[in-house]
Protein backbone atom coordinates (compact mmCIF):
# COMPACT_ATOMS: atom_id res chain seq x y z
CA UNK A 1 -134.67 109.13 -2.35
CA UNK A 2 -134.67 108.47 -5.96
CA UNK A 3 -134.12 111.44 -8.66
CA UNK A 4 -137.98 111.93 -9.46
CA UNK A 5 -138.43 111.93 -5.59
CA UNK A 6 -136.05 114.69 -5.07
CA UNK A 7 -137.76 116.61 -8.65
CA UNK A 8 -141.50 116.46 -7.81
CA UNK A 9 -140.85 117.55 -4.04
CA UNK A 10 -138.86 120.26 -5.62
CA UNK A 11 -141.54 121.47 -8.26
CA UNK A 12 -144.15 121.58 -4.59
CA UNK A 13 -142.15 123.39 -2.75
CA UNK A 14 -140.23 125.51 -4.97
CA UNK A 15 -136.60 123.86 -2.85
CA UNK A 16 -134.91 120.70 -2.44
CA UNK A 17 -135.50 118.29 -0.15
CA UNK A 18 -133.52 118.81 3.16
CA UNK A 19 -130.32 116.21 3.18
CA UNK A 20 -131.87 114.58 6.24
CA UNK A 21 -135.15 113.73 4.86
CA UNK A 22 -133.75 112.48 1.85
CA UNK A 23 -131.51 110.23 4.18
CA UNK A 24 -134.56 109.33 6.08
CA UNK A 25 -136.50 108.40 2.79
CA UNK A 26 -133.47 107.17 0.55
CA UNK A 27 -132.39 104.28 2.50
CA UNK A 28 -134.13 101.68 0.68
CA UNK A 29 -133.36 99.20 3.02
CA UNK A 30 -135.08 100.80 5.82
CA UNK A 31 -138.07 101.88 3.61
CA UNK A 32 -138.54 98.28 2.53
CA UNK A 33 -138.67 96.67 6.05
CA UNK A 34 -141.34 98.76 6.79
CA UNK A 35 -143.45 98.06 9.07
CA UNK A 36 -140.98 99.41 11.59
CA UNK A 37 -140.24 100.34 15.02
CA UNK A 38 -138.25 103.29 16.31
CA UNK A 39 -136.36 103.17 19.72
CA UNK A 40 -134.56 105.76 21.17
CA UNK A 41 -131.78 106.13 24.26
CA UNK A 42 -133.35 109.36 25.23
CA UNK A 43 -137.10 108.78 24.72
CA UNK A 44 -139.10 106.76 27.28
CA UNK A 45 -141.73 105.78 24.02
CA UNK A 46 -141.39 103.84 20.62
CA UNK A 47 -143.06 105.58 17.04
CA UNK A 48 -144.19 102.81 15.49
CA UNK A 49 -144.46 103.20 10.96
CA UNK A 50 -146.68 101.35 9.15
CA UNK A 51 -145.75 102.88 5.63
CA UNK A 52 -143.69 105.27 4.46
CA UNK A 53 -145.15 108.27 1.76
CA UNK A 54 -145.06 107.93 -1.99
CA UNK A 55 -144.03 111.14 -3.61
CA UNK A 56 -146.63 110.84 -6.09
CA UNK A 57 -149.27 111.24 -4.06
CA UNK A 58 -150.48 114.85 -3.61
CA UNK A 59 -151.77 115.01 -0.50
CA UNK A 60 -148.66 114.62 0.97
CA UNK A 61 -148.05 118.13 0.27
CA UNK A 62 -149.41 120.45 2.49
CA UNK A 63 -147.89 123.81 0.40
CA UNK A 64 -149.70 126.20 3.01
CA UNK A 65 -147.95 124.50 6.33
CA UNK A 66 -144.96 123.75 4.45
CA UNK A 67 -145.13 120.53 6.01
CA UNK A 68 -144.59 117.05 4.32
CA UNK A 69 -146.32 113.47 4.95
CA UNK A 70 -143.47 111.48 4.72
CA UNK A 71 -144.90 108.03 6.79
CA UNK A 72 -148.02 106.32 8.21
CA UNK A 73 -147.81 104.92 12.10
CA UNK A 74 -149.45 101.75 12.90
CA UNK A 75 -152.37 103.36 14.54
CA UNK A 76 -153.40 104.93 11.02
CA UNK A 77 -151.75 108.87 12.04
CA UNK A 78 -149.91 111.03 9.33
CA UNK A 79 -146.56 111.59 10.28
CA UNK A 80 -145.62 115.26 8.65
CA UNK A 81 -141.98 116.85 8.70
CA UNK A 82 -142.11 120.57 9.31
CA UNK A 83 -139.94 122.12 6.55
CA UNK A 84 -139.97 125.45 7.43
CA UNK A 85 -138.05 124.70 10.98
CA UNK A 86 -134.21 123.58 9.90
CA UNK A 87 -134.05 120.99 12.82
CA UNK A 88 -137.01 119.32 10.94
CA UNK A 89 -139.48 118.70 13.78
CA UNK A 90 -142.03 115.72 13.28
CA UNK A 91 -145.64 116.56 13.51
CA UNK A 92 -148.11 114.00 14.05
CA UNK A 93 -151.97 114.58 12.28
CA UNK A 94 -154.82 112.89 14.39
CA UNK A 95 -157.84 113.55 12.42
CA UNK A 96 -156.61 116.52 11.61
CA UNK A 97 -155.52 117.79 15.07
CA UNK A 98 -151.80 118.51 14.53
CA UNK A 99 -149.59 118.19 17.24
CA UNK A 100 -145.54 117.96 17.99
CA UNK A 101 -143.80 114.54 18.94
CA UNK A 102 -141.07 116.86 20.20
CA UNK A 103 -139.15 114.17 17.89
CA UNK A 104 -136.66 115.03 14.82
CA UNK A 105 -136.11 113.47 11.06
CA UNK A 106 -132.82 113.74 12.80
CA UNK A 107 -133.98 111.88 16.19
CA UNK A 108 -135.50 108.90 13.31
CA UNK A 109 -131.71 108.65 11.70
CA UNK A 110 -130.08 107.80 14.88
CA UNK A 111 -132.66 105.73 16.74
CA UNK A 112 -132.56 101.74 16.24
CA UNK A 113 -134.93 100.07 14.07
CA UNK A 114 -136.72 96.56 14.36
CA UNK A 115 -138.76 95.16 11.82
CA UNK A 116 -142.84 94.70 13.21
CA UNK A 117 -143.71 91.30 12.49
């Protein structure tokens, strides 16, 4: 996550990005591969992201929920972080039905990641 990232999320929601996010988002290497597919030890299912959010886009700033669109999946959902919950809980936003994945930014960092061909 790149120093205009970090200032334009910062002028939306008045605070930095959390450390994980910006982990999440700042690792260029990951963010580049996309598409990508998450797998997790603990989690019997797979989260699937076709893109990952450009800051410069306003509506990924939801300044009422205090929640962020960070990514895309490959069926076309917004992925949204929950900011105002420290543990970061992911949200996903099916035409505009928002529910929980029960899954973490923190849950993303540590699962493995394979490249969708």
């Amino acid at each position: 996550m790149n120093d205009l990232y970090q200032e334009r999320f910062g002028a939306k929601f008045g605070f930095p990005p959390p450390s994980k996010l910006m982990d999440l988002l700042g690792n260029t290497k990951l963010v580049g591969l996309a598409p990508v597919r998450f797998r997790f030890d603990d989690k019997p299912f797979v989260v699937e992201v076709q893109y990952f959010s450009a800051p410069s886009e306003e509506s990924n700033y939801d300044l009422d929920s205090t929640y962020y669109r960070f990514a895309v999946t490959s069926d076309g959902f917004d992925l949204l972080v929950d900011l105002k919950d420290k543990d970061l809980p992911i949200i996903q936003d099916e035409f505009g039905s928002r529910d929980d994945t029960g899954l973490t930014i923190g849950d993303l960092l540590k699962a493995s990641v394979e490249q969708i061909a």
